[in-house]
N, C-alpha and C. Protein backbone atom coordinates (compact mmCIF):
# COMPACT_ATOMS: atom_id res chain seq x y z
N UNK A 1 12.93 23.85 -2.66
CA UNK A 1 11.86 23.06 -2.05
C UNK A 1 12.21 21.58 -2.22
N UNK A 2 11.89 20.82 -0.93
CA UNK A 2 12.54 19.54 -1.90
C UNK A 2 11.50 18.35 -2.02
N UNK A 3 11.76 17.60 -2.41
CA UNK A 3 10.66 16.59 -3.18
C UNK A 3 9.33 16.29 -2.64
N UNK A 4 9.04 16.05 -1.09
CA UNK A 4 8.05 15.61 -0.61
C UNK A 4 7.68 16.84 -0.43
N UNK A 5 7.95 18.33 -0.22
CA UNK A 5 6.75 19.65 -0.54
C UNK A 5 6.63 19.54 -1.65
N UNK A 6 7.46 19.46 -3.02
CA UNK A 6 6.98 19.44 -3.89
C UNK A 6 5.82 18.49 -4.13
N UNK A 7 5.27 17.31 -3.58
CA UNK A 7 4.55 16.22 -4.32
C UNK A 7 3.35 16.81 -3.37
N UNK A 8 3.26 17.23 -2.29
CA UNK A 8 2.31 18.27 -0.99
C UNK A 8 1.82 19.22 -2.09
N UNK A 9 2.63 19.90 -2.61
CA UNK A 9 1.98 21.40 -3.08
C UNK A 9 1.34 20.56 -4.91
N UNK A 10 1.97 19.57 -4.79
CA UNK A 10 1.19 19.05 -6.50
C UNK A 10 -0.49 18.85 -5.72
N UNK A 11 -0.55 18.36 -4.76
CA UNK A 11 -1.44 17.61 -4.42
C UNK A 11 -2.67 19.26 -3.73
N UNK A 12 -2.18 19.65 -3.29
CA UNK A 12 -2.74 20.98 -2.66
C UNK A 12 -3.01 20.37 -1.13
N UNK A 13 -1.70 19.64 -0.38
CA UNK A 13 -1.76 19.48 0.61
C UNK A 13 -0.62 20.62 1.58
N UNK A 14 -1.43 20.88 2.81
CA UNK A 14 -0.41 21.69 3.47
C UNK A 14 0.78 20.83 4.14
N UNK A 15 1.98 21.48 3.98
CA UNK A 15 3.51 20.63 4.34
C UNK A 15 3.52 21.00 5.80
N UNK A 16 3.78 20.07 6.69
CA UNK A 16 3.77 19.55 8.09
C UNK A 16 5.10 18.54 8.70
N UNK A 17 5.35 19.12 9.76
CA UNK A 17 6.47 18.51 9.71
C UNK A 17 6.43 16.82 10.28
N UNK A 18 5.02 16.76 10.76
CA UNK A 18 4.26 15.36 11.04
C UNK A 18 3.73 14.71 9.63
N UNK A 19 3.29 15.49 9.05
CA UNK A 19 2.71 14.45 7.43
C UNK A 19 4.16 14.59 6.64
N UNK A 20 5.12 15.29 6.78
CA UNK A 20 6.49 14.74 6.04
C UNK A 20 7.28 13.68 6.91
N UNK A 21 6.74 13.37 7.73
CA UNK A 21 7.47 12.39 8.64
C UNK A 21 7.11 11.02 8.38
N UNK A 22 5.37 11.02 8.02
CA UNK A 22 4.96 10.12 8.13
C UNK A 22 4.87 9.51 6.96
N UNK A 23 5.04 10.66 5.84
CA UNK A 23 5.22 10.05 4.38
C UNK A 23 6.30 9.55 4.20
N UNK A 24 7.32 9.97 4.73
CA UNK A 24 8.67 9.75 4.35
C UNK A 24 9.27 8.28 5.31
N UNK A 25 8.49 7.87 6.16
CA UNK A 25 8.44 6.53 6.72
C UNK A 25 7.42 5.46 5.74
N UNK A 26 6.63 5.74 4.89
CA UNK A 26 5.85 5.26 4.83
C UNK A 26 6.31 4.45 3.27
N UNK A 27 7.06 5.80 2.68
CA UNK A 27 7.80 5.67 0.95
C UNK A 27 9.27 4.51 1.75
N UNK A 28 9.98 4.60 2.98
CA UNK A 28 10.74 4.09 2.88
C UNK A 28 11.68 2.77 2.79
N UNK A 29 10.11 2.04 3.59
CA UNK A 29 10.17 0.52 2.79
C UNK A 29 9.53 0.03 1.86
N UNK A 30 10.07 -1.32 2.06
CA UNK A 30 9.32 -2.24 0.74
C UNK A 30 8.30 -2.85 1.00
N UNK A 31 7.68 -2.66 2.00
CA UNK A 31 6.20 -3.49 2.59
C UNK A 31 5.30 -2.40 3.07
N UNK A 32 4.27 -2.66 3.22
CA UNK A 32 2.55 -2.15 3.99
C UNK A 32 2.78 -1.97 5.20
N UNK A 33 3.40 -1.04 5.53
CA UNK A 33 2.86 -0.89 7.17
C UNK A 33 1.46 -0.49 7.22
N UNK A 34 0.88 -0.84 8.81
CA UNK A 34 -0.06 -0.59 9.61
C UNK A 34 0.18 0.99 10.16
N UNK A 35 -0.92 1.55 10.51
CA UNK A 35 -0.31 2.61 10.95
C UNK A 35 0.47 2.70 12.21
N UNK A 36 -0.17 1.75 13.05
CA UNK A 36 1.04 1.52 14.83
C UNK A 36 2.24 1.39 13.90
N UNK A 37 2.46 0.47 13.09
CA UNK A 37 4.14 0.46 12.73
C UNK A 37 4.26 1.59 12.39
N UNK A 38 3.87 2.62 11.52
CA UNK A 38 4.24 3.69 11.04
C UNK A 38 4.36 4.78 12.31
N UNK A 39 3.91 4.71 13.04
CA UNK A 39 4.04 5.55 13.97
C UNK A 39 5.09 4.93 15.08
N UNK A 40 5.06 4.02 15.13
CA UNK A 40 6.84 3.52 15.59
C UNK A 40 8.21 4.23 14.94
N UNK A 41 7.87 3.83 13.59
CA UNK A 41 9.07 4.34 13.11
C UNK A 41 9.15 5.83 12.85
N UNK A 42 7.96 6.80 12.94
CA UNK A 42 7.52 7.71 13.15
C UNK A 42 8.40 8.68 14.32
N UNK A 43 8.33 7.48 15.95
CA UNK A 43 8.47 8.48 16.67
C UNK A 43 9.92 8.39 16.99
N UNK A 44 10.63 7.70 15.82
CA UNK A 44 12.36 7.75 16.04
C UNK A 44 12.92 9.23 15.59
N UNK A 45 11.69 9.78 14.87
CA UNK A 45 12.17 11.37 14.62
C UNK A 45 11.45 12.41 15.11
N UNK A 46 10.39 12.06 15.13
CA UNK A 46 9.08 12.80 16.39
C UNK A 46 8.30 11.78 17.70
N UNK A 47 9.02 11.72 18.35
CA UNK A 47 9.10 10.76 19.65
C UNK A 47 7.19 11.35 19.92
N UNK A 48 6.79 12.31 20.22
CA UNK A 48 5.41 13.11 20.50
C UNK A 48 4.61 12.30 19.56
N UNK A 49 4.80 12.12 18.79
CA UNK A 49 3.16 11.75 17.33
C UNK A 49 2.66 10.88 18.36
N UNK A 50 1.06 11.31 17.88
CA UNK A 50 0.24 10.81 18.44
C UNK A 50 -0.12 9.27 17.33
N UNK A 51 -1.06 8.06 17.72
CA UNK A 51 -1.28 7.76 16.63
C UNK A 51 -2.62 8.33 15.90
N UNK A 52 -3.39 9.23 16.50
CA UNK A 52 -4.33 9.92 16.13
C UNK A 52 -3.72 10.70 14.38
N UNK A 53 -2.79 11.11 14.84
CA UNK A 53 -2.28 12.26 13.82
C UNK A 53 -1.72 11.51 12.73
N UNK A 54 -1.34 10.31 13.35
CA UNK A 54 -1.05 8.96 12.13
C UNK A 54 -1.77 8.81 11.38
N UNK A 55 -2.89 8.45 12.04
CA UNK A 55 -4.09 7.86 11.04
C UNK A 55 -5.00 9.31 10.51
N UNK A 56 -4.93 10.56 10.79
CA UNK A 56 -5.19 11.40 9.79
C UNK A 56 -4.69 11.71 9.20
N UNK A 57 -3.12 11.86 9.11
CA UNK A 57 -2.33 11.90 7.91
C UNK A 57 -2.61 10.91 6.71
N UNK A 58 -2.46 9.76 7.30
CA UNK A 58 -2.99 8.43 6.37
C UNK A 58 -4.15 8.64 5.49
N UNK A 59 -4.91 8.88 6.13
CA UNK A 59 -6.43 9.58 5.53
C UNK A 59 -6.13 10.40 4.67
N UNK A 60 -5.56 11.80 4.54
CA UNK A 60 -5.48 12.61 4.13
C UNK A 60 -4.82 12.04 2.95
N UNK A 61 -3.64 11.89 3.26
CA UNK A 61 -3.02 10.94 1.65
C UNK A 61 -3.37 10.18 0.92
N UNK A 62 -4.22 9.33 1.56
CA UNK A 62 -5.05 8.50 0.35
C UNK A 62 -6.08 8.86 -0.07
N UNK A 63 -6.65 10.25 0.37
CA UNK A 63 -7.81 10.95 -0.06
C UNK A 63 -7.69 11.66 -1.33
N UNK A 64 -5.93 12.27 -1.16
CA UNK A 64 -5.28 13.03 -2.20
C UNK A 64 -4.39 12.02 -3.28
N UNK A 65 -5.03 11.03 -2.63
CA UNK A 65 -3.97 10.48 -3.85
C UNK A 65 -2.29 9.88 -4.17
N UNK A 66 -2.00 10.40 -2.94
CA UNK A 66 -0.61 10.06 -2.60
C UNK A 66 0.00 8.49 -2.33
N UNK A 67 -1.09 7.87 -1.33
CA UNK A 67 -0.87 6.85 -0.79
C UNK A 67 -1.90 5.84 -0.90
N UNK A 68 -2.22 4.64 -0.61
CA UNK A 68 -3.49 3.98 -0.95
C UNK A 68 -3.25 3.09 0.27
N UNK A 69 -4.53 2.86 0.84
CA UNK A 69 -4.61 2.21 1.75
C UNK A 69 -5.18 0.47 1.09
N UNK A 70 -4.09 -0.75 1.48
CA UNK A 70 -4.49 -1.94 1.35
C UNK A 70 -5.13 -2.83 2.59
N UNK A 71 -5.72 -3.99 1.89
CA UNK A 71 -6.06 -4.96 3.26
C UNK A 71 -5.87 -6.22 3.01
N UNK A 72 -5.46 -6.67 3.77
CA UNK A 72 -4.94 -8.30 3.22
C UNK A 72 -6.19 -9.09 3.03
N UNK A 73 -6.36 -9.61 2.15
CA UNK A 73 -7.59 -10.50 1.12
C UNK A 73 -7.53 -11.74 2.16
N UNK A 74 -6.51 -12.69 2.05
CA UNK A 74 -6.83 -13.76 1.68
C UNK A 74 -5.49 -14.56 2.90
N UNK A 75 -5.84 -14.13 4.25
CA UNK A 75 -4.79 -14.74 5.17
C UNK A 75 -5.20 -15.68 5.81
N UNK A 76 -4.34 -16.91 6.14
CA UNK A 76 -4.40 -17.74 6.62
C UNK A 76 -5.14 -18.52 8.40
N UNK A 77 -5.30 -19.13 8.64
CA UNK A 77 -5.92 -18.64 9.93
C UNK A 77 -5.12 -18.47 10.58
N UNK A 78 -3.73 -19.08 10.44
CA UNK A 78 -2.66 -18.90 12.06
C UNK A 78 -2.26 -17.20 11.67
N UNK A 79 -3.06 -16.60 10.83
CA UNK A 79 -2.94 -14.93 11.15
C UNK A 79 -3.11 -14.42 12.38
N UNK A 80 -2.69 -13.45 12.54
CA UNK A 80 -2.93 -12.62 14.02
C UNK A 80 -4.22 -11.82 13.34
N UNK A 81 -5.14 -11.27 14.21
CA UNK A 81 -6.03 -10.24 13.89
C UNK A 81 -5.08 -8.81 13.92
N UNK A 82 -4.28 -8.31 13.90
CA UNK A 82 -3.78 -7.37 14.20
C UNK A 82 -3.00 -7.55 12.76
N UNK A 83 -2.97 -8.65 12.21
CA UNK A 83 -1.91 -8.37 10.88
C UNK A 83 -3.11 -8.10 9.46
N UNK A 84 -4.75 -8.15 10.22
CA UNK A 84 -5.69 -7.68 9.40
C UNK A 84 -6.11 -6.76 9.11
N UNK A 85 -5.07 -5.78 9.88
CA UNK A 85 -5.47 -3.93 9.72
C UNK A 85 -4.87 -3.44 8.41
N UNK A 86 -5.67 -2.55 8.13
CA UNK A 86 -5.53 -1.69 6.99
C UNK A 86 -3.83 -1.69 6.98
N UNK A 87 -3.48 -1.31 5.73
CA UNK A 87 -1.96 -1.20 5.52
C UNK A 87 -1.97 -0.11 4.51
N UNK A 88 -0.50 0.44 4.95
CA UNK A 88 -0.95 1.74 3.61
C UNK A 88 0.68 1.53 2.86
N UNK A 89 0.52 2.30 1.54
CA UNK A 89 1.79 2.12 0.57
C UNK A 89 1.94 3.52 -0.03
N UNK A 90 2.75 4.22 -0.19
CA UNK A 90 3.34 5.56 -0.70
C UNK A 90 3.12 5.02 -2.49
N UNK A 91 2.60 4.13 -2.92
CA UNK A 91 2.74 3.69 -3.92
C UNK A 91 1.19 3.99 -4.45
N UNK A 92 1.19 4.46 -5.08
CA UNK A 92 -0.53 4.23 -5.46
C UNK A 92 -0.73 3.65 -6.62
N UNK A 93 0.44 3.79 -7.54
CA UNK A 93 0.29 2.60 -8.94
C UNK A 93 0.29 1.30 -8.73
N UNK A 94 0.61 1.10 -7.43
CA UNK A 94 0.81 -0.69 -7.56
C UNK A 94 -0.02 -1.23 -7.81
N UNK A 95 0.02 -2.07 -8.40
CA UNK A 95 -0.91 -3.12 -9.08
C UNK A 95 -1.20 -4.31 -8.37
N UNK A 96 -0.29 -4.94 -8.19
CA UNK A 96 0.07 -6.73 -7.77
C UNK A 96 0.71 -6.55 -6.51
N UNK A 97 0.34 -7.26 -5.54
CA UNK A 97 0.58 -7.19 -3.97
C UNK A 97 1.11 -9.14 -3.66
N UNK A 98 1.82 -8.89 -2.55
CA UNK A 98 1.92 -10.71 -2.53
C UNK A 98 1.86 -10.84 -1.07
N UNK A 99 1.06 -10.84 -0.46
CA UNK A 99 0.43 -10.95 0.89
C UNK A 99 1.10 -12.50 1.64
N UNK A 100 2.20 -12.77 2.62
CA UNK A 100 2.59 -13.48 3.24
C UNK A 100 1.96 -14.56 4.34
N UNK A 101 1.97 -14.85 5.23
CA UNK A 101 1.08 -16.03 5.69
C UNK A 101 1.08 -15.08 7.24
N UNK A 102 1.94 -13.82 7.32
CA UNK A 102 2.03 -13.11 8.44
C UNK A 102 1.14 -11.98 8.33
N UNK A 103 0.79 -11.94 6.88
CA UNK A 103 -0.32 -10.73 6.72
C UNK A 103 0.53 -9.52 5.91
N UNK A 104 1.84 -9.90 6.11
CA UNK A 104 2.72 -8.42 5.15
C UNK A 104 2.16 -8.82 4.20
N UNK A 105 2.22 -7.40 3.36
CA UNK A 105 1.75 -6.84 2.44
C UNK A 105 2.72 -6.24 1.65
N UNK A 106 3.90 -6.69 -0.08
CA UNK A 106 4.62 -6.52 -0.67
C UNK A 106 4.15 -6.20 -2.45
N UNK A 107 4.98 -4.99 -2.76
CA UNK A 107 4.55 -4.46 -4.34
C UNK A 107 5.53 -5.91 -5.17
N UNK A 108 4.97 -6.33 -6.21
CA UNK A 108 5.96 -7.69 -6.91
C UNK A 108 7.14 -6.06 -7.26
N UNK A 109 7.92 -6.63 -8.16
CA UNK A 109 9.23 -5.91 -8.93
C UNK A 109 8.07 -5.14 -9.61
N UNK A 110 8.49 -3.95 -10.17
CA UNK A 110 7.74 -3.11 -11.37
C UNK A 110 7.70 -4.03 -12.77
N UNK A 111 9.09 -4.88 -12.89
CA UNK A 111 8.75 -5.48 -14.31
C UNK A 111 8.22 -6.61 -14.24
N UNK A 112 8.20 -7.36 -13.51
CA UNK A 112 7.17 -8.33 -13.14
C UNK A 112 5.52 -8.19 -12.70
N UNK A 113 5.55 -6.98 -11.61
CA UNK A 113 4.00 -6.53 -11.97
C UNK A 113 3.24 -6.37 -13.24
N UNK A 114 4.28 -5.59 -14.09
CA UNK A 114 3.57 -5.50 -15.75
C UNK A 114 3.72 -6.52 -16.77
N UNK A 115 4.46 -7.69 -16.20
CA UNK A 115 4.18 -8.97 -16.88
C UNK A 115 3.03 -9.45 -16.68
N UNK A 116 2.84 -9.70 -15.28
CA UNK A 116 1.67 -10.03 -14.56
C UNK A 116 0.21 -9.41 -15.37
N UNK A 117 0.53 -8.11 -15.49
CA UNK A 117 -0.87 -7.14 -15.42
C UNK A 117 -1.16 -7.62 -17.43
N UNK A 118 -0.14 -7.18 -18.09
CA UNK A 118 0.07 -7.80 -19.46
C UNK A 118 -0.18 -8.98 -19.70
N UNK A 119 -0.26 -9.94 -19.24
CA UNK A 119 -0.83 -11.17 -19.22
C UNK A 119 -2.07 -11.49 -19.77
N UNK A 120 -2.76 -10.19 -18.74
CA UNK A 120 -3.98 -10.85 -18.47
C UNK A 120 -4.60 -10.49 -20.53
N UNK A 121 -5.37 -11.41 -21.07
CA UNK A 121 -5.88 -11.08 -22.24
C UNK A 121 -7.24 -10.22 -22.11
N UNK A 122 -6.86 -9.57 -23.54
CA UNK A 122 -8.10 -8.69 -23.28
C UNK A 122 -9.17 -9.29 -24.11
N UNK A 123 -9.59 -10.35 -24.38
CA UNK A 123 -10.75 -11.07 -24.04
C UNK A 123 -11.36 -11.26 -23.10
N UNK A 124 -10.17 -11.70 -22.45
CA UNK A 124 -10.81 -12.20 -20.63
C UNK A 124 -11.38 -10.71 -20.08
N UNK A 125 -11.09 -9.82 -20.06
CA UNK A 125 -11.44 -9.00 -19.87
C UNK A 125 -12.66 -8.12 -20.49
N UNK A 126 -12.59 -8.40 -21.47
CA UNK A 126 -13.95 -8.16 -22.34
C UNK A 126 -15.19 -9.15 -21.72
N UNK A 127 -14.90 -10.52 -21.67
CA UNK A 127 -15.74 -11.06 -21.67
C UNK A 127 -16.10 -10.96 -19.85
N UNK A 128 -15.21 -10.73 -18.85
CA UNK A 128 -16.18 -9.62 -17.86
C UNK A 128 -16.94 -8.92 -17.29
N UNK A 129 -16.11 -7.82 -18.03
CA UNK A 129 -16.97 -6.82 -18.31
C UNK A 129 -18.87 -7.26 -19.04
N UNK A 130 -18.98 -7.78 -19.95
CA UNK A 130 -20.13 -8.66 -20.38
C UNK A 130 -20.72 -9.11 -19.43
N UNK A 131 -20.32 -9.67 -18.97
CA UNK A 131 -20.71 -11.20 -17.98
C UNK A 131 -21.65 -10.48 -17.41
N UNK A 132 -20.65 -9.71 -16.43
CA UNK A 132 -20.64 -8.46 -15.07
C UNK A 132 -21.69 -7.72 -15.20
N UNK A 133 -21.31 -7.42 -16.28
CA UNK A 133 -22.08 -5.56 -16.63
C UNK A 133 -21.51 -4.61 -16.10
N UNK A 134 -20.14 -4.74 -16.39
CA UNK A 134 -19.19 -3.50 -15.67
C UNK A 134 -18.19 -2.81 -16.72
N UNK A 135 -18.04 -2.14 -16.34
CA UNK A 135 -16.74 -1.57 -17.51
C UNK A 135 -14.91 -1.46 -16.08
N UNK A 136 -14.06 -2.11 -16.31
CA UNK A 136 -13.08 -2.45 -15.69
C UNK A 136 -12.26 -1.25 -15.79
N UNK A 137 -11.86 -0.17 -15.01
CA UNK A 137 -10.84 0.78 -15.31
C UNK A 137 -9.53 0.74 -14.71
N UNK A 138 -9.28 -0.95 -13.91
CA UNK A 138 -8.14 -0.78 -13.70
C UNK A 138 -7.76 -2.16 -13.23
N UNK A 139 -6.75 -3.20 -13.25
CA UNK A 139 -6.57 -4.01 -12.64
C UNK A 139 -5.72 -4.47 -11.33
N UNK A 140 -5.97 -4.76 -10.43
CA UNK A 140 -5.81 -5.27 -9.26
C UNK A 140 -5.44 -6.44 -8.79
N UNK A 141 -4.12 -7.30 -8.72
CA UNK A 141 -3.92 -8.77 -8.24
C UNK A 141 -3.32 -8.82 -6.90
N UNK A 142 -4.23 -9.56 -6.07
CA UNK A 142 -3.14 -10.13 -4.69
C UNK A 142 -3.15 -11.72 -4.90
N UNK A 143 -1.12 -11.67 -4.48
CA UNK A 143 -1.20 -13.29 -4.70
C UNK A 143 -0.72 -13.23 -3.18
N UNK A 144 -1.08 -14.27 -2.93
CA UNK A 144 -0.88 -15.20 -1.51
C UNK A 144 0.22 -16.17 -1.42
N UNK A 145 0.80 -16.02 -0.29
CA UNK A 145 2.36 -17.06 -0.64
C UNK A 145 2.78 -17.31 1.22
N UNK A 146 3.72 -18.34 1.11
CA UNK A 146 4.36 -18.33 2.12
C UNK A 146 5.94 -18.23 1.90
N UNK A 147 6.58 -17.82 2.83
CA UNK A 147 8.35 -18.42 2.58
C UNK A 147 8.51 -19.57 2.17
N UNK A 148 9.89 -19.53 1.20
CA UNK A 148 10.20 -20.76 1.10
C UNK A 148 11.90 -20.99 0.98
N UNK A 149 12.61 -21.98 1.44
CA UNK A 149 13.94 -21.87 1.52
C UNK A 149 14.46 -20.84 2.25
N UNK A 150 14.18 -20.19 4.03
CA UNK A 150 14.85 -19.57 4.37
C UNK A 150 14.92 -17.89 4.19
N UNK A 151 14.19 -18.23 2.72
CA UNK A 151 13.86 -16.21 1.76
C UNK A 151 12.60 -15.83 2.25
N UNK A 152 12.86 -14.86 2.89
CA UNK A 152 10.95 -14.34 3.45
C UNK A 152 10.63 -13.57 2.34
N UNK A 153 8.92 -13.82 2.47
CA UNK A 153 8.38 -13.38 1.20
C UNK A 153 8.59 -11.55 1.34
């Protein structure tokens, strides 16, 4: 069996040769696609997908846990409305996102996310929670950036 039934049958999802298509586009970059992009790169191996079947696959995976659907916080106005759609990530641990001035949507490095997340003191966090009246079970950072020198974010 190989890896993506295996992570299907962890999950108690049925294996499809459209939700292995779409996962396996979805794990294969380093940014947030939308689902139209995902179903672009989608139909280089199933030309037929609908984007209907896109966006219930999508559903389905972040229902189970597989995938998490993001949204860009904090974009600029020369954004497009179209770079404000939901984005999804095969990643569901990510923590720290760095949202571009185009609306992509990027995981930092793993060891830099947990610098980031380690940072934060757990005072500050205590004192929160207080403030709030919440109890915090997980932390969440989007930083906002543009290119610089030629290197896209």
């Amino acid at each position: 069996m190989d890896r993506i039934a295996r992570l299907f049958a962890r999950h108690n999802l049925r294996h499809t040769r459209q939700r292995e298509a779409v996962y396996s586009a979805l794990e294969s970059g380093d940014s947030q696609p939308s689902a139209e992009e995902l179903q672009a790169l989608v139909r280089l191996r199933l030309p037929s997908i609908s984007l209907a079947t896109v966006y219930n696959t999508l559903d389905i995976l972040v229902r189970k846990g597989i995938a998490r659907r993001v949204t860009p916080a904090n974009l600029t106005a020369s954004a497009s409305v179209a770079s404000a759609a939901a984005r999804f990530d095969a990643n569901p641990a990510a923590r720290v996102q760095l949202t571009d001035e185009h609306g992509r949507i990027r995981d930092l490095p793993p060891d830099l996310d947990q610098r980031l997340i380690d940072s934060i003191s757990a005072d500050v966090l205590d004192a929160i929670e207080k403030r709030m009246g919440v109890r915090i079970d997980s932390v969440r950072i989007e930083l906002a950036g543009q290119a610089t020198g030629g290197k896209a974010c």
